[in-house]
C-alpha atoms as a PDB file:
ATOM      1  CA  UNK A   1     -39.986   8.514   6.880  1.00  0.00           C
ATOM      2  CA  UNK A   2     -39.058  10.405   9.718  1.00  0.00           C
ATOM      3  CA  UNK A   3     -38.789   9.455  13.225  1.00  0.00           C
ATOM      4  CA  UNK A   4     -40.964  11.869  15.869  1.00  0.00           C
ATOM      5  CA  UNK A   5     -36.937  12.496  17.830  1.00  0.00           C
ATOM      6  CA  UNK A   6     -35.986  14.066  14.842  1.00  0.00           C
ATOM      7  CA  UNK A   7     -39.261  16.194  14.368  1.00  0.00           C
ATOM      8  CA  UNK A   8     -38.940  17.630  17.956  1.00  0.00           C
ATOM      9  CA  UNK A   9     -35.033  17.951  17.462  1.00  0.00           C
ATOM     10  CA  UNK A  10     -35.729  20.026  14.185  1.00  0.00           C
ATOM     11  CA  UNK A  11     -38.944  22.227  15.777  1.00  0.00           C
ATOM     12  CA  UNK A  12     -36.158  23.015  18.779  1.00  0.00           C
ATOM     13  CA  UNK A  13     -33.399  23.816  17.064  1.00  0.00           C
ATOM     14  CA  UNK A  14     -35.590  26.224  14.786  1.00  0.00           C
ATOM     15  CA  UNK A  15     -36.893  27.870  18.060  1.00  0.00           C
ATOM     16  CA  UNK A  16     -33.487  28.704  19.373  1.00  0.00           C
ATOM     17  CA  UNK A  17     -32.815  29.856  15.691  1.00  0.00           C
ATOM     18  CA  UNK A  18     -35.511  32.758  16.482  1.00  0.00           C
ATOM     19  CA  UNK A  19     -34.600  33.409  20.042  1.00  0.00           C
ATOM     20  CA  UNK A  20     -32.359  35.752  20.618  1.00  0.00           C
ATOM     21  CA  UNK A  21     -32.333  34.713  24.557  1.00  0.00           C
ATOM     22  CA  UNK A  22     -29.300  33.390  25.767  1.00  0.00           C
ATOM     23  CA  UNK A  23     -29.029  32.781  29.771  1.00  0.00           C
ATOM     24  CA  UNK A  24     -27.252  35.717  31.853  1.00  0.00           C
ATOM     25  CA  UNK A  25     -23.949  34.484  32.382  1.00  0.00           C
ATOM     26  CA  UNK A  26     -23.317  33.300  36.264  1.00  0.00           C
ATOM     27  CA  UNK A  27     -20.386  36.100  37.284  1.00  0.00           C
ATOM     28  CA  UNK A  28     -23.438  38.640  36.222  1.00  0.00           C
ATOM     29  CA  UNK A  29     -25.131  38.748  39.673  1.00  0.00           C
ATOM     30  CA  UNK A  30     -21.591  37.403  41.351  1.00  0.00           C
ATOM     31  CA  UNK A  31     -20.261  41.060  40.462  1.00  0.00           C
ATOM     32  CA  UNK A  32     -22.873  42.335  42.581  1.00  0.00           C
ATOM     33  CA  UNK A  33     -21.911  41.043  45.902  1.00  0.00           C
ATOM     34  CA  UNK A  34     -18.083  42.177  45.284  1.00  0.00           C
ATOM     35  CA  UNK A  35     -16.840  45.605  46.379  1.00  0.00           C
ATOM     36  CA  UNK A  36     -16.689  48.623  43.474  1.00  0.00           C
ATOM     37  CA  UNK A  37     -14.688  48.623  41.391  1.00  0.00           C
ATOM     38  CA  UNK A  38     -13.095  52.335  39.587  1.00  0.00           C
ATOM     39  CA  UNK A  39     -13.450  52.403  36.228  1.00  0.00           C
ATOM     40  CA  UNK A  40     -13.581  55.717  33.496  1.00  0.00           C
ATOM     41  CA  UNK A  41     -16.051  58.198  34.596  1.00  0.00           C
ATOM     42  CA  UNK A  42     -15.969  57.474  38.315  1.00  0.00           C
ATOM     43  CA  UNK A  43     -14.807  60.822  40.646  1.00  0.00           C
ATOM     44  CA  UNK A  44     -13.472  60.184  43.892  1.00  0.00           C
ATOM     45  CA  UNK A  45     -12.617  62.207  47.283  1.00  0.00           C
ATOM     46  CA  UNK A  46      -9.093  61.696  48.052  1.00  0.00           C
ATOM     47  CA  UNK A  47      -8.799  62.816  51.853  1.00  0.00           C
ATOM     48  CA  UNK A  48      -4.937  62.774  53.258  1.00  0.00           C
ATOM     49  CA  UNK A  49      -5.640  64.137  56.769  1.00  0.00           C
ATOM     50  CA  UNK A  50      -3.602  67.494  57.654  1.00  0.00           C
ATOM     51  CA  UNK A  51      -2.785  67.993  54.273  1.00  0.00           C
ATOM     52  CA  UNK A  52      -5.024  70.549  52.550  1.00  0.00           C
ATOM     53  CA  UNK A  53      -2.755  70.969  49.047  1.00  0.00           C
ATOM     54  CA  UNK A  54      -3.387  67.246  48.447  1.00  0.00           C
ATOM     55  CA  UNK A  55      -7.233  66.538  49.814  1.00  0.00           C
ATOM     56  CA  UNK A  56      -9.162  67.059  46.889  1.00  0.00           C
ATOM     57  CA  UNK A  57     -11.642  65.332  44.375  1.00  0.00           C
ATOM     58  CA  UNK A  58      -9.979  63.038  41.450  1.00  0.00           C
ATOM     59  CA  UNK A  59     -11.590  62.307  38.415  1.00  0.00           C
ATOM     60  CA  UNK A  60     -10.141  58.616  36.598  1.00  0.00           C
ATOM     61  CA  UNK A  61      -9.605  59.739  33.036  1.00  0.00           C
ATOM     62  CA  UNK A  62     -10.152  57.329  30.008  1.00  0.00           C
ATOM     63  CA  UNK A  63      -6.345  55.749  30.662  1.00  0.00           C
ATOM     64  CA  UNK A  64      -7.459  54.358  34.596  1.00  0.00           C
ATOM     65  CA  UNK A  65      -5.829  56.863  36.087  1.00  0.00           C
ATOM     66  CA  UNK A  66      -5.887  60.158  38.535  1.00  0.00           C
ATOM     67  CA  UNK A  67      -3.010  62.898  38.482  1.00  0.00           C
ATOM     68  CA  UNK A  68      -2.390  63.512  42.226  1.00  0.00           C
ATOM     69  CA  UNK A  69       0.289  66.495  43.390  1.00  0.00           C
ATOM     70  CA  UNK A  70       3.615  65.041  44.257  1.00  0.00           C
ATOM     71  CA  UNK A  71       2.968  61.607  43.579  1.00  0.00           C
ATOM     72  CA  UNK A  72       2.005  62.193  39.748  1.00  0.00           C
ATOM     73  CA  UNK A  73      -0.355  59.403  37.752  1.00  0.00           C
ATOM     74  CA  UNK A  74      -1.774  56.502  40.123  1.00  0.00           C
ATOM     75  CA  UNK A  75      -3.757  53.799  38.120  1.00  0.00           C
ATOM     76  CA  UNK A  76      -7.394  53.573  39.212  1.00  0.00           C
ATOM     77  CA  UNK A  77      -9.495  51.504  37.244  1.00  0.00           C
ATOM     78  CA  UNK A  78      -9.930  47.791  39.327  1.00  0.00           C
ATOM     79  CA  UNK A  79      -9.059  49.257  42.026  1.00  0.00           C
ATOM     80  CA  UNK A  80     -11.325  49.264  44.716  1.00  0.00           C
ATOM     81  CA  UNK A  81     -11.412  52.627  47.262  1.00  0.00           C
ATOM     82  CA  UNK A  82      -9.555  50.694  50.280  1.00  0.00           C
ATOM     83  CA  UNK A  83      -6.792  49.302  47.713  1.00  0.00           C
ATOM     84  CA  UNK A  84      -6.292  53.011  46.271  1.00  0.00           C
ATOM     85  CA  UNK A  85      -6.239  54.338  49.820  1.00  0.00           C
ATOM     86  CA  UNK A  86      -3.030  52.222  50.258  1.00  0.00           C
ATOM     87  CA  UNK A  87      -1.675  52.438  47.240  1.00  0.00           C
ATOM     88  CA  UNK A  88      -1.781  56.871  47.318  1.00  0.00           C
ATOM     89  CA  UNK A  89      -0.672  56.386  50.895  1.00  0.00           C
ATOM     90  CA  UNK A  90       2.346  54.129  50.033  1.00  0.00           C
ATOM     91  CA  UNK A  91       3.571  56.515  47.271  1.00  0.00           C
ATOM     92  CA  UNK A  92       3.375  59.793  49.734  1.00  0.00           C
ATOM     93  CA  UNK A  93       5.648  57.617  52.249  1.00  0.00           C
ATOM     94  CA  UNK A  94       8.058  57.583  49.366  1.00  0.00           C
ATOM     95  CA  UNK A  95       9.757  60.412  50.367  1.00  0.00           C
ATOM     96  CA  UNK A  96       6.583  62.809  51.002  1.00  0.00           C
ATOM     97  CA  UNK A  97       4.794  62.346  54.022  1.00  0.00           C
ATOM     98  CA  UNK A  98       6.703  60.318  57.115  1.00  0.00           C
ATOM     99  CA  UNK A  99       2.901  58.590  58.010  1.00  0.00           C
ATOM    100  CA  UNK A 100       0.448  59.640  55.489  1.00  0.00           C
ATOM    101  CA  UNK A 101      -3.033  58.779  56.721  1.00  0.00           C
ATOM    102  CA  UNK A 102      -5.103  58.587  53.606  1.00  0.00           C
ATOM    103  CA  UNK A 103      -9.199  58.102  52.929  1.00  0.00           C
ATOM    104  CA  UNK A 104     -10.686  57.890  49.736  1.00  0.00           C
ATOM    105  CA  UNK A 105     -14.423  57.857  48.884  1.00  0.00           C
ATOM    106  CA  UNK A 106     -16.684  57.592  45.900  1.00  0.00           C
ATOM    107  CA  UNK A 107     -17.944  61.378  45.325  1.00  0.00           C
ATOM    108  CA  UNK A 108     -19.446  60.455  41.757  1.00  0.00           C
ATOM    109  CA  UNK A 109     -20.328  57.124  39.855  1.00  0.00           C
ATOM    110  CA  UNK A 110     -19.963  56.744  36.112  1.00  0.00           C
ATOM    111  CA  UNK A 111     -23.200  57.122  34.265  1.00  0.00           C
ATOM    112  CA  UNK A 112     -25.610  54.374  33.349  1.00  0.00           C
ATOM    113  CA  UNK A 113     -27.385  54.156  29.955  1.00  0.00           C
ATOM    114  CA  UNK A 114     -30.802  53.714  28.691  1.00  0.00           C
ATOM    115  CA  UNK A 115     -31.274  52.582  25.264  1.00  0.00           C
ATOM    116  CA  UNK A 116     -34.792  51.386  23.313  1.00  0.00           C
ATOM    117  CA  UNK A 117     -38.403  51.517  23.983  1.00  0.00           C
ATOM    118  CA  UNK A 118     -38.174  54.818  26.799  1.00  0.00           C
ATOM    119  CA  UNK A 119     -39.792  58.160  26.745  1.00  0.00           C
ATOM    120  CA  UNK A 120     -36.108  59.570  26.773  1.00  0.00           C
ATOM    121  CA  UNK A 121     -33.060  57.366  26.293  1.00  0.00           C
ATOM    122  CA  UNK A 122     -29.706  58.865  27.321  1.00  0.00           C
ATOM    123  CA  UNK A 123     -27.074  58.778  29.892  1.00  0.00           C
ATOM    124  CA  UNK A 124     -28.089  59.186  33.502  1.00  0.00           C
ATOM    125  CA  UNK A 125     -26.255  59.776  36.492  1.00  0.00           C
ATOM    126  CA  UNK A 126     -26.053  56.446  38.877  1.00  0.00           C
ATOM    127  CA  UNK A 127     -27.160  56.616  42.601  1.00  0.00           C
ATOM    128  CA  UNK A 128     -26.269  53.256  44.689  1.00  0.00           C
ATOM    129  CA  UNK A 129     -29.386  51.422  45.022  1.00  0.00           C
ATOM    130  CA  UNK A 130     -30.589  51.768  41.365  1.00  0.00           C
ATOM    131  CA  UNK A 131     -32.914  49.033  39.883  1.00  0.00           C
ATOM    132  CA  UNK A 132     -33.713  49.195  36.593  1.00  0.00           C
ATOM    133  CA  UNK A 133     -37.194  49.759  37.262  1.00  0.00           C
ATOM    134  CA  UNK A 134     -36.210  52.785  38.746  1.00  0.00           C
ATOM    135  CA  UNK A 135     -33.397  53.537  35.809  1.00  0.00           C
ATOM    136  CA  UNK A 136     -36.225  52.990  33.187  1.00  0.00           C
ATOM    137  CA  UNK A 137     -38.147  55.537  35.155  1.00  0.00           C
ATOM    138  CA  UNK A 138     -35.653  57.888  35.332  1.00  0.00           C
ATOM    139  CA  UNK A 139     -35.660  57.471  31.501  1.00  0.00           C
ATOM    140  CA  UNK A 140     -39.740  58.570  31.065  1.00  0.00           C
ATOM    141  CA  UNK A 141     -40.987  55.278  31.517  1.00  0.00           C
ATOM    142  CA  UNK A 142     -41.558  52.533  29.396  1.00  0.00           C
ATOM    143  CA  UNK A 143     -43.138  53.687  25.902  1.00  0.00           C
ATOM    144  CA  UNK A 144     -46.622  51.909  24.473  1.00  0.00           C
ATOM    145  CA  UNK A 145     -44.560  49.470  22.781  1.00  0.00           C
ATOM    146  CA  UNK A 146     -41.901  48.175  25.435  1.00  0.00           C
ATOM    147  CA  UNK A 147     -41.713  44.541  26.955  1.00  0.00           C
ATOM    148  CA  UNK A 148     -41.819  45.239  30.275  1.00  0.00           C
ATOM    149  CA  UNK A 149     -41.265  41.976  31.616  1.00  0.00           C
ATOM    150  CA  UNK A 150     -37.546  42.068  31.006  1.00  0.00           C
ATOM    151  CA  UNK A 151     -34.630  43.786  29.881  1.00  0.00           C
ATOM    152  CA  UNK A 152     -30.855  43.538  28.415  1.00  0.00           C
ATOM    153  CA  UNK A 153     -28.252  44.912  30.334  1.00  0.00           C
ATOM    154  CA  UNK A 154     -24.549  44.935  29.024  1.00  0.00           C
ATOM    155  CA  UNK A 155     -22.385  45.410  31.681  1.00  0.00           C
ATOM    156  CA  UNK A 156     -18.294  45.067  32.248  1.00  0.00           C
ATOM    157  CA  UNK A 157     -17.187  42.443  33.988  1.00  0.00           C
ATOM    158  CA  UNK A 158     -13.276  42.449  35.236  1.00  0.00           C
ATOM    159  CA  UNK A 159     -12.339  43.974  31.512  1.00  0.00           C
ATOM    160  CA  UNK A 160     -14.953  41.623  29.971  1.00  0.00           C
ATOM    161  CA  UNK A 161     -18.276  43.164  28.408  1.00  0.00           C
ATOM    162  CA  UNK A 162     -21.278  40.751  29.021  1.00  0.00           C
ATOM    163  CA  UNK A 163     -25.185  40.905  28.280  1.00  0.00           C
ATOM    164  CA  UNK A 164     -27.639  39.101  30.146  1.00  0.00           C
ATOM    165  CA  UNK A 165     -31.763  39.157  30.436  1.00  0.00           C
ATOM    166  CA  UNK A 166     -32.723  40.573  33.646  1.00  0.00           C
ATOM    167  CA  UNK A 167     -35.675  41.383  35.436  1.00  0.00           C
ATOM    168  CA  UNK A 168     -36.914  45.097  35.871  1.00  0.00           C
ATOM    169  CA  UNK A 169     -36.362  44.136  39.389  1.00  0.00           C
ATOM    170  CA  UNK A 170     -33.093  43.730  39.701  1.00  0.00           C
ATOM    171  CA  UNK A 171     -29.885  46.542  40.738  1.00  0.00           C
ATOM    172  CA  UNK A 172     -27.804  48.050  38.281  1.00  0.00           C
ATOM    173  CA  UNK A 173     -24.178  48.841  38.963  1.00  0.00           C
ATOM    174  CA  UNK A 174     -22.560  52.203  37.426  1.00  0.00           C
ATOM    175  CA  UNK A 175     -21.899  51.722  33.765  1.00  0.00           C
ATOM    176  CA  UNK A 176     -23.985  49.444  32.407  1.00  0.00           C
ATOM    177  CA  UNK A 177     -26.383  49.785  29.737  1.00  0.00           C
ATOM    178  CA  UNK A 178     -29.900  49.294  29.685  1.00  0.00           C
ATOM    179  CA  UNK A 179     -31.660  47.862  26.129  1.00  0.00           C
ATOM    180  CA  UNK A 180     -35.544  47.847  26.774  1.00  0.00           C
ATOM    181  CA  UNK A 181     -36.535  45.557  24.068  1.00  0.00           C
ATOM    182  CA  UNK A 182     -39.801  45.812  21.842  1.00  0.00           C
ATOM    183  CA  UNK A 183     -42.570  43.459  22.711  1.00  0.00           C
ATOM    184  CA  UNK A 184     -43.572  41.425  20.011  1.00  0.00           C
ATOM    185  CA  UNK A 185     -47.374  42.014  19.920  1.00  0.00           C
END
């Protein structure tokens, strides 16, 4: 016979054999309080005061990078604005501009994505600030057959791709990907 420890030990471990639930990892919300980060998709406002030719808007292609005039390819992605202000600044001193003073800004974010039970998945356009209340609304709502209690969200994470269970409440960062889940009754 049996003992009751391994009854409960069995009816847990076939519980978390039909969950698919696993906790969201700790760096998930750490990411949050950190400054951007460029990635793919992002378009930024390169300003290098009393120079016209090279104030202009980059986009960072698929390799991390932006082609600016005289200076060529400067690697973007993980790069925050501040640390590609200095780096475009230090490569004009290099035999371009005696004292380059140079601002950068985000102009556009990449694109979040909405994926499962919405009136209208796709790729939207991020706007700082965005929950994913307000993502799933952007989406047509939740359809008759969504949980809306929580979601999925896969997002990258300094080159590492993580999923965690959020709630509807909580910001998105430009990116990530939104999975609103089925409900199961």
């Amino acid at each position: 016979m049996k003992s009751p420890v391994f009854h409960a030990l069995l009816a847990a471990t076939l519980l978390a054999g039909c969950s698919s639930y696993r906790p969201t990892p700790t760096a998930f919300h750490e990411v949050l309080d950190q400054p951007y980060r460029l990635d793919a998709g992002d378009r930024i406002r390169v300003t290098v005061f009393e120079q016209e030719g090279l104030t202009n808007t980059y986009s960072v292609d698929q390799s991390g990078y932006i082609a600016v005039p005289l200076i060529g390819s400067v690697p973007a992605r993980g790069n925050t604005a501040q640390q590609m202000e200095s780096t475009i600044a230090a490569k004009l001193r290099q035999g371009f501009l005696r004292s380059p003073d140079v601002s950068v800004e985000i102009d556009r974010y990449r694109p979040i994505f909405v994926m499962g039970e919405v009136g209208a998945a796709g790729q939207y356009s991020y706007v700082p600030g965005l929950t994913v209340q307000k993502a799933i609304a952007i989406a047509g709502g939740f359809s008759p057959r969504a949980n809306q209690a929580n979601v999925d969200i896969t997002r990258d994470i300094n080159g590492k791709v993580m999923t965690g269970r959020v709630l509807t409440s909580d910001p998105l960062l430009p990116g990530d990907t939104i999975y609103v889940r089925e409900r199961l009754f």
